[in-house]
N, C-alpha and C. Protein backbone atom coordinates (compact mmCIF):
# COMPACT_ATOMS: atom_id res chain seq x y z
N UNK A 1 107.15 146.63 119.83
CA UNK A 1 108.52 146.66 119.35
C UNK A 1 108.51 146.85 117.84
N UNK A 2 109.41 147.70 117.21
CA UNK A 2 109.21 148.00 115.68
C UNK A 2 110.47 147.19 115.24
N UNK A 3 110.02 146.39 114.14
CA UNK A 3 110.75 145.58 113.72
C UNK A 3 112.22 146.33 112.72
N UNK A 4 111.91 147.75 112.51
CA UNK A 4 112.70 148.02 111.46
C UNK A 4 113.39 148.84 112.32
N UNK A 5 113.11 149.14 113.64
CA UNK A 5 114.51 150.29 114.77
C UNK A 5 115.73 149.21 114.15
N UNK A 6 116.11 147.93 114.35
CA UNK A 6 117.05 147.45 114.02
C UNK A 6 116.64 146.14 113.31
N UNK A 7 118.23 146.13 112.68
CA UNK A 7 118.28 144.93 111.50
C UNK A 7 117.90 143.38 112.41
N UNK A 8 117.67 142.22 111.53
CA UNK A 8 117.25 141.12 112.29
C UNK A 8 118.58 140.60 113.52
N UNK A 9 120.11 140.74 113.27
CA UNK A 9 120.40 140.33 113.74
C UNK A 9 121.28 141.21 114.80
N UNK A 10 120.31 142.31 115.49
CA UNK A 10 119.93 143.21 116.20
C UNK A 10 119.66 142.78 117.14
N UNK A 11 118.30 142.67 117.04
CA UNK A 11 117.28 141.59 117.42
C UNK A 11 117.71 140.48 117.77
N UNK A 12 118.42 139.75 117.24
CA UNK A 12 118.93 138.13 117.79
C UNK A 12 120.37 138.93 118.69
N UNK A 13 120.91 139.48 119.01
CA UNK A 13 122.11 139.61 119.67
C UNK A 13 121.22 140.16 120.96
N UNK A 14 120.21 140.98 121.00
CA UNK A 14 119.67 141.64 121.93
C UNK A 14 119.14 140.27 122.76
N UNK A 15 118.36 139.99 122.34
CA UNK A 15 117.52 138.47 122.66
C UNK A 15 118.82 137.26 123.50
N UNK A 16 119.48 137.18 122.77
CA UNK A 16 120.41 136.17 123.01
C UNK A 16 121.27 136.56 124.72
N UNK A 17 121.82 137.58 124.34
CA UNK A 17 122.37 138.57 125.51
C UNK A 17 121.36 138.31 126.89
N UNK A 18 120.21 138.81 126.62
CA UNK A 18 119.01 138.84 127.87
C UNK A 18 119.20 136.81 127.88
N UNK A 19 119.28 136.23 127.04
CA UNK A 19 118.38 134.92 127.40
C UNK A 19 119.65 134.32 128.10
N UNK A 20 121.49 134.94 127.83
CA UNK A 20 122.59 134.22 128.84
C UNK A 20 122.21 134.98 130.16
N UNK A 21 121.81 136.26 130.21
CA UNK A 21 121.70 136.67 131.51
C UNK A 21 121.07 135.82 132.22
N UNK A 22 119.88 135.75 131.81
CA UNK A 22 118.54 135.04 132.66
C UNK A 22 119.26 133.71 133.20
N UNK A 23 119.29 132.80 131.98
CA UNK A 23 120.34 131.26 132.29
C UNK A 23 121.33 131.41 133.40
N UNK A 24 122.42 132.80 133.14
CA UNK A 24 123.46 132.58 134.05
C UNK A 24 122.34 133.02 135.87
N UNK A 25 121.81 133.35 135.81
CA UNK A 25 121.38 133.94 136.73
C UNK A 25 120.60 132.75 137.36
N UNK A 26 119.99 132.13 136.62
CA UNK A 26 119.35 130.95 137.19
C UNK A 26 120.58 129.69 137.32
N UNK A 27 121.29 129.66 137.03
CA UNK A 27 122.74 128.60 137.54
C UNK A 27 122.93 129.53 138.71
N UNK A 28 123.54 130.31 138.57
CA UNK A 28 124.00 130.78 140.03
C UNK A 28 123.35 130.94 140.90
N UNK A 29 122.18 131.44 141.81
CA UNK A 29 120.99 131.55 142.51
C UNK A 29 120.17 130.23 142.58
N UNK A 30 120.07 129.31 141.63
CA UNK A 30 119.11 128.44 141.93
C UNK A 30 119.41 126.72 141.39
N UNK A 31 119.98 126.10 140.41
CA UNK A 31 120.75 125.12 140.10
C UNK A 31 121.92 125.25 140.63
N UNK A 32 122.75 126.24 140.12
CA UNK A 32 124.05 125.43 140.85
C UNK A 32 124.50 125.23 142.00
N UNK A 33 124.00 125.87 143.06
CA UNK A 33 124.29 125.90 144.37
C UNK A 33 123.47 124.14 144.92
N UNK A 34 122.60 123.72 143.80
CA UNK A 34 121.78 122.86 144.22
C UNK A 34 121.84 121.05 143.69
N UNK A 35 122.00 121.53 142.07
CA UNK A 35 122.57 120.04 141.68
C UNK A 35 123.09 119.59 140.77
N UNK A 36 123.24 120.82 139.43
CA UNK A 36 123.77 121.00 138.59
C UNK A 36 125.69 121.05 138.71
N UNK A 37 125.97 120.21 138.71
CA UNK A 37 127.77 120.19 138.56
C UNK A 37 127.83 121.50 136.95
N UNK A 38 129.19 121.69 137.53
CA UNK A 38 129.73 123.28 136.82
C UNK A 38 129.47 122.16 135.54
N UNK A 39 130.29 121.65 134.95
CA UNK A 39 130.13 121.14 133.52
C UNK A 39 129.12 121.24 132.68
N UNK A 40 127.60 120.88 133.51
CA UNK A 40 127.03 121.01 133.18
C UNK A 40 125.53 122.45 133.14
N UNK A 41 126.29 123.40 133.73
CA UNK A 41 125.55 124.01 133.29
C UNK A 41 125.12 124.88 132.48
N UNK A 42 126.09 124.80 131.18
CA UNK A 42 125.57 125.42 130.02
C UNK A 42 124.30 124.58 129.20
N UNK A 43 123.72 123.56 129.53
CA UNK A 43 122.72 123.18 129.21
C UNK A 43 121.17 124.05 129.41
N UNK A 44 121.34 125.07 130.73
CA UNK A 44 120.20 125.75 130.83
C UNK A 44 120.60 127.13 129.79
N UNK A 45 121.89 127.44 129.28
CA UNK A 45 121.99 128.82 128.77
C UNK A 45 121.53 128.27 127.48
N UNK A 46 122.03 127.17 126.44
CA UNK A 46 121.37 126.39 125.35
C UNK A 46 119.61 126.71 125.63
N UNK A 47 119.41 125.90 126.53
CA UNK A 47 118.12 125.72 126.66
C UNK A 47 117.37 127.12 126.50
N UNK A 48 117.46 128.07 127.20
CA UNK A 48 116.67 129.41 127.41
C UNK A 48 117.08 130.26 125.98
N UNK A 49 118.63 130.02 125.14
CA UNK A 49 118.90 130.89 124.21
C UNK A 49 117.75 130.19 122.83
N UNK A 50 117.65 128.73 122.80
CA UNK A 50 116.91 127.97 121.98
C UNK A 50 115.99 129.08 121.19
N UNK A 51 114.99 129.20 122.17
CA UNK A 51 114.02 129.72 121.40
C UNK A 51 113.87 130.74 121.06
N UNK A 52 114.74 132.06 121.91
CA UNK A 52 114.87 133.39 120.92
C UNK A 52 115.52 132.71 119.22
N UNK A 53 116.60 131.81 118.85
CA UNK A 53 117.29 131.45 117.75
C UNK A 53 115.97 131.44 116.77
N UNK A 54 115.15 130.57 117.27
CA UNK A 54 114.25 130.14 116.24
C UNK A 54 113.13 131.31 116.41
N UNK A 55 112.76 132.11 117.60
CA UNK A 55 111.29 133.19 117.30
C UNK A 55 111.70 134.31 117.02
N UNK A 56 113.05 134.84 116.79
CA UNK A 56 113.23 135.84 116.26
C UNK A 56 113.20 136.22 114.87
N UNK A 57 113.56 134.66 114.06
CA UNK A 57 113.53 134.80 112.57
C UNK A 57 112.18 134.68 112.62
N UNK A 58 111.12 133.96 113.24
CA UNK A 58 109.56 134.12 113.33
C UNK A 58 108.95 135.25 112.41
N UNK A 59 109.45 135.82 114.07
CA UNK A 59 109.24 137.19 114.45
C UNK A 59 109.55 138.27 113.40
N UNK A 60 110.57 138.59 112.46
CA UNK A 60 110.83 139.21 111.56
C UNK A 60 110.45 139.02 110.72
N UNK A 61 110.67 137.71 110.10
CA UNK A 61 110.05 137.21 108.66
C UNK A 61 108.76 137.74 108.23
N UNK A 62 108.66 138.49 107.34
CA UNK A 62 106.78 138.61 106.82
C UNK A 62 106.50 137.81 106.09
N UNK A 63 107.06 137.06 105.46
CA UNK A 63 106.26 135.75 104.94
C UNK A 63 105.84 134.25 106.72
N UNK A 64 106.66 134.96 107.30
CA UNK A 64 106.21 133.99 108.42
C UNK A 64 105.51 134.06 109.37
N UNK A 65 104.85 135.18 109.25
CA UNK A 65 104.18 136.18 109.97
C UNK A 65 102.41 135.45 110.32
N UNK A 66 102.45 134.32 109.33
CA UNK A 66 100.95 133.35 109.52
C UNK A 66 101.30 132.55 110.32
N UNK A 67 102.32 132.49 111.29
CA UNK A 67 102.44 131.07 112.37
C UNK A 67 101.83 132.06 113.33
N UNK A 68 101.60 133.17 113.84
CA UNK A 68 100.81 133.48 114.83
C UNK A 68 99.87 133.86 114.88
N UNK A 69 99.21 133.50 113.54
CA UNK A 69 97.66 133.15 113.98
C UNK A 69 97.39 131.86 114.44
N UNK A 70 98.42 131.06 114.72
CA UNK A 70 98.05 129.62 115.49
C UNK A 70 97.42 130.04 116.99
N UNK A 71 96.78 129.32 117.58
CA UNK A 71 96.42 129.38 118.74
C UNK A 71 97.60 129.27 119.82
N UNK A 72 97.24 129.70 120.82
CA UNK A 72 98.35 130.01 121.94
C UNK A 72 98.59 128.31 122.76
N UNK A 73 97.84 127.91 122.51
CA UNK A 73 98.13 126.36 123.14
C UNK A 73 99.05 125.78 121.96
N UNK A 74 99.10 125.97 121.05
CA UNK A 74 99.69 125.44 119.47
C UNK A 74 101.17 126.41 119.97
N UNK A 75 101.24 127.59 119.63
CA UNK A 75 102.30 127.87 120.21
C UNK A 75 103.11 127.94 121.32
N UNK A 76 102.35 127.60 122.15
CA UNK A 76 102.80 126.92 123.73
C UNK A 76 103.63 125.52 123.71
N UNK A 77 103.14 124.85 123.16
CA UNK A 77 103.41 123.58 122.39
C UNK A 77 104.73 123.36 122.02
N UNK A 78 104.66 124.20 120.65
CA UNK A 78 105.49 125.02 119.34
C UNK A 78 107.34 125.09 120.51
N UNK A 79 106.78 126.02 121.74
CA UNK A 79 108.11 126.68 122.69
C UNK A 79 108.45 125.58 123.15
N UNK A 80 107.39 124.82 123.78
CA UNK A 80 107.86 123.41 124.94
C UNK A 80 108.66 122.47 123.56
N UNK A 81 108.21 122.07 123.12
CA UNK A 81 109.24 121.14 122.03
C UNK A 81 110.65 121.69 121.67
N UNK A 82 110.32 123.03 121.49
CA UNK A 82 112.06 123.95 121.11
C UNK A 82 112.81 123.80 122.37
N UNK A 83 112.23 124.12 123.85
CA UNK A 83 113.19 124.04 125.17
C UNK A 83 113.13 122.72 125.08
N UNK A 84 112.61 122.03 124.76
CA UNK A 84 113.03 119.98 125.50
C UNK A 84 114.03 119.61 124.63
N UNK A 85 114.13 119.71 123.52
CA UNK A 85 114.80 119.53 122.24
C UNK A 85 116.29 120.36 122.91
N UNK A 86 116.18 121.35 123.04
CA UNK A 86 117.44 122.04 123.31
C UNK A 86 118.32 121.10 124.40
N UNK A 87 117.05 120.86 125.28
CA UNK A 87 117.58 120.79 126.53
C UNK A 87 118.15 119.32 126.51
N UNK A 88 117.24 118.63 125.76
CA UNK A 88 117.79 116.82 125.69
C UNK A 88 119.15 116.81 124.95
N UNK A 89 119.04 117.34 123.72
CA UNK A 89 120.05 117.33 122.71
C UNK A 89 121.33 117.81 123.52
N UNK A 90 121.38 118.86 124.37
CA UNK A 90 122.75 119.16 124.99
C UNK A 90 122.85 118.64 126.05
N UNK A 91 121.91 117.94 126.60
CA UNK A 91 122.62 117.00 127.97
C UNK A 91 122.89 115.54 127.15
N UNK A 92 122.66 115.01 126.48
CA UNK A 92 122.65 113.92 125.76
C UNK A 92 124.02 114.26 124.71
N UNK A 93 124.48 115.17 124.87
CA UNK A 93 125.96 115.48 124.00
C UNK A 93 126.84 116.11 125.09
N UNK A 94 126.39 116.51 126.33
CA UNK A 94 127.87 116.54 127.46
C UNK A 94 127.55 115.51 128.07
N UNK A 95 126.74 114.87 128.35
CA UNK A 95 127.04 113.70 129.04
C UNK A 95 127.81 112.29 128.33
N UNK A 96 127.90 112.38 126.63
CA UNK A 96 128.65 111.39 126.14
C UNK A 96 129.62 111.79 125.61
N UNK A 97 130.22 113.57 125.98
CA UNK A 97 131.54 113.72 125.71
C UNK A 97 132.45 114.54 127.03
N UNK A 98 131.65 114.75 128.06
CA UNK A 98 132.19 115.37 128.93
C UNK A 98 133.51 114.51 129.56
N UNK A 99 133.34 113.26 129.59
CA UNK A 99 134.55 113.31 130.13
C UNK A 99 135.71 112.36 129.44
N UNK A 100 136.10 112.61 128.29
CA UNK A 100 136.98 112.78 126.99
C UNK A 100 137.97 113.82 127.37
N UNK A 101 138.06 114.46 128.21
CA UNK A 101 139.05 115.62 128.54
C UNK A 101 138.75 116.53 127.13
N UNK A 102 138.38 116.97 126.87
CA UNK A 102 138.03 117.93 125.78
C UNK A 102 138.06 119.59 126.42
N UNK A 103 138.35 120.47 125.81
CA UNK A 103 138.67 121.50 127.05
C UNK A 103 136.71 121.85 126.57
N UNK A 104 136.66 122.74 128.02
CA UNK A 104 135.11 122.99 128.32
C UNK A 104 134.51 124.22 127.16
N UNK A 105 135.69 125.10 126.63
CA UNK A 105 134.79 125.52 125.01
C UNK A 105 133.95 124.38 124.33
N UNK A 106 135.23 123.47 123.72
CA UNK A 106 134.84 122.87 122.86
C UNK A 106 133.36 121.98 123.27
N UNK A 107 133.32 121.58 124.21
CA UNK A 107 132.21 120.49 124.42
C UNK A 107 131.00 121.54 124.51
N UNK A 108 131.26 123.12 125.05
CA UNK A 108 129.63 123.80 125.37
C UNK A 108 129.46 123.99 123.84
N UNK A 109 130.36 124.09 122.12
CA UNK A 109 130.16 124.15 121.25
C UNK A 109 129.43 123.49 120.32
N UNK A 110 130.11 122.26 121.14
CA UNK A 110 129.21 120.59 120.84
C UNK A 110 127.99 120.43 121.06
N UNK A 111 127.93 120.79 122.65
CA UNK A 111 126.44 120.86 123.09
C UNK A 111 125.32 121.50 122.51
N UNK A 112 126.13 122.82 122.01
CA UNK A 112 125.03 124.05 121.57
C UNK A 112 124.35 123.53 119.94
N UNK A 113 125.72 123.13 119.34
CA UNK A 113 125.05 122.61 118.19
C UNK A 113 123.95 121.50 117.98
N UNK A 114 124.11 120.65 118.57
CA UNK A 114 123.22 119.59 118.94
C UNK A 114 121.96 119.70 119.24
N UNK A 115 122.39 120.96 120.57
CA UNK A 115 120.52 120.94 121.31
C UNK A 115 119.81 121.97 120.76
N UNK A 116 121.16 123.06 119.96
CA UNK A 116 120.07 123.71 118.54
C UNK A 116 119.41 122.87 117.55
N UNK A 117 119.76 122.03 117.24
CA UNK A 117 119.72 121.41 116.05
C UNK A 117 118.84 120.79 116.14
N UNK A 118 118.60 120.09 117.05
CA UNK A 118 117.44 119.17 117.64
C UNK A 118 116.12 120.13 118.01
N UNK A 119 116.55 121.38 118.93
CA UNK A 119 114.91 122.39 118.72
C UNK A 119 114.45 122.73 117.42
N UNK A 120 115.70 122.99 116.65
CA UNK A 120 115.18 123.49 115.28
C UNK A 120 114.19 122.31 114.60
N UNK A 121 115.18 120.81 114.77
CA UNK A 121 114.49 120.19 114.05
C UNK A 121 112.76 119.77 114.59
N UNK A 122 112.51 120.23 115.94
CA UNK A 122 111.44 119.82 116.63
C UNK A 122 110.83 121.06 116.02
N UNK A 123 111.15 122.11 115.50
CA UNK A 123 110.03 123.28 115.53
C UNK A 123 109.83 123.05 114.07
N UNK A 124 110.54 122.79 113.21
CA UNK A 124 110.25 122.14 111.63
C UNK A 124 108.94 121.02 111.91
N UNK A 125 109.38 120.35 112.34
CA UNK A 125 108.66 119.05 112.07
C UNK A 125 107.11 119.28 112.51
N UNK A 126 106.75 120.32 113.55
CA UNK A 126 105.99 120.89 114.14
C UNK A 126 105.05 121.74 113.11
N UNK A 127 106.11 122.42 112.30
CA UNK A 127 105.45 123.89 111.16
C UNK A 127 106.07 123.62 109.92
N UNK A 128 105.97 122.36 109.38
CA UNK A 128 106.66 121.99 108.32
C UNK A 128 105.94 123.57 106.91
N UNK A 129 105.23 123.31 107.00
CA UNK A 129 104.41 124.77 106.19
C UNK A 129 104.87 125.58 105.92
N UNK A 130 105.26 126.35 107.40
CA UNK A 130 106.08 127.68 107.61
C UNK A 130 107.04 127.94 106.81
N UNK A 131 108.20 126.34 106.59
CA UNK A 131 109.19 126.79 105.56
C UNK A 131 108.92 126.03 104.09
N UNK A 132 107.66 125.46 103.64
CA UNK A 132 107.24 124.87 102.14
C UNK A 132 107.91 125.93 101.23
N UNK A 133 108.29 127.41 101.59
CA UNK A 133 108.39 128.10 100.37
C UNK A 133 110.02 127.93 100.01
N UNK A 134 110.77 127.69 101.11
CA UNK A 134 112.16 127.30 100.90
C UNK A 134 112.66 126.30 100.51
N UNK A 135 111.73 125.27 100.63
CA UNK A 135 111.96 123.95 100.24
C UNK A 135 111.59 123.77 98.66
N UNK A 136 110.80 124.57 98.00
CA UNK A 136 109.85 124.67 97.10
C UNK A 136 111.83 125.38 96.04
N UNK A 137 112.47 126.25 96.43
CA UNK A 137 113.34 126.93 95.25
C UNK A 137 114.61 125.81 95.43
């Protein structure tokens, strides 16, 4: 894939798009028919969009371009902490606002921020390095 066919947030709309497909596709066919109540299943589209958010700026960045010389168990790692993080952070924020009557935007907004926030902060804490140069100006 050539990083310069399109701008970075190209790339993140492309990524994002494929990662609701996949999610919606796995609620319908395989959770929801099974045990996932409707409310909750924007927790798997959070969950699966998680980590394109955070490996696409990776992925582009050339100053960030030294996190993949980590080993593949390190970045295996690196993904599982970004999906658990996603995934805890937004069931742990519809399950203590879902039923507030809040209309169902607002709470998947809630959710998303949260169980981003929480992968991000799991993939920082993970590659604190990666961003020393931002922290540094």
């Amino acid at each position: 894939m050539d990083k310069e066919r399109l701008p970075r947030w190209g790339w993140l709309l492309i990524g994002l798009f494929l990662a609701a497909m996949v999610a919606n596709l796995l609620n319908l066919f395989v959770l929801g028919p099974t045990v996932l109540p409707v409310a909750y299943r924007s927790i798997t589209v959070i969950t699966i969009m998680s980590p394109v958010l955070i490996y696409v700026g990776v992925w582009y960045d050339e100053e960030r371009q030294s996190y993949w010389a980590n080993s593949r168990a390190k970045i295996a790692g690196d993904v599982l902490f970004v999906v658990t993080g996603a995934a805890l952070g937004s069931a742990i924020t519809l399950v203590a606002i879902v039923g507030f009557g809040l209309p169902t935007f607002l709470t998947d907004i809630l959710a998303m921020g949260v169980g981003f926030l929480l992968s991000w902060g799991l993939f920082w804490w993970r590659n604190q390095g990666l961003y020393a140069d931002e922290l540094d100006r």
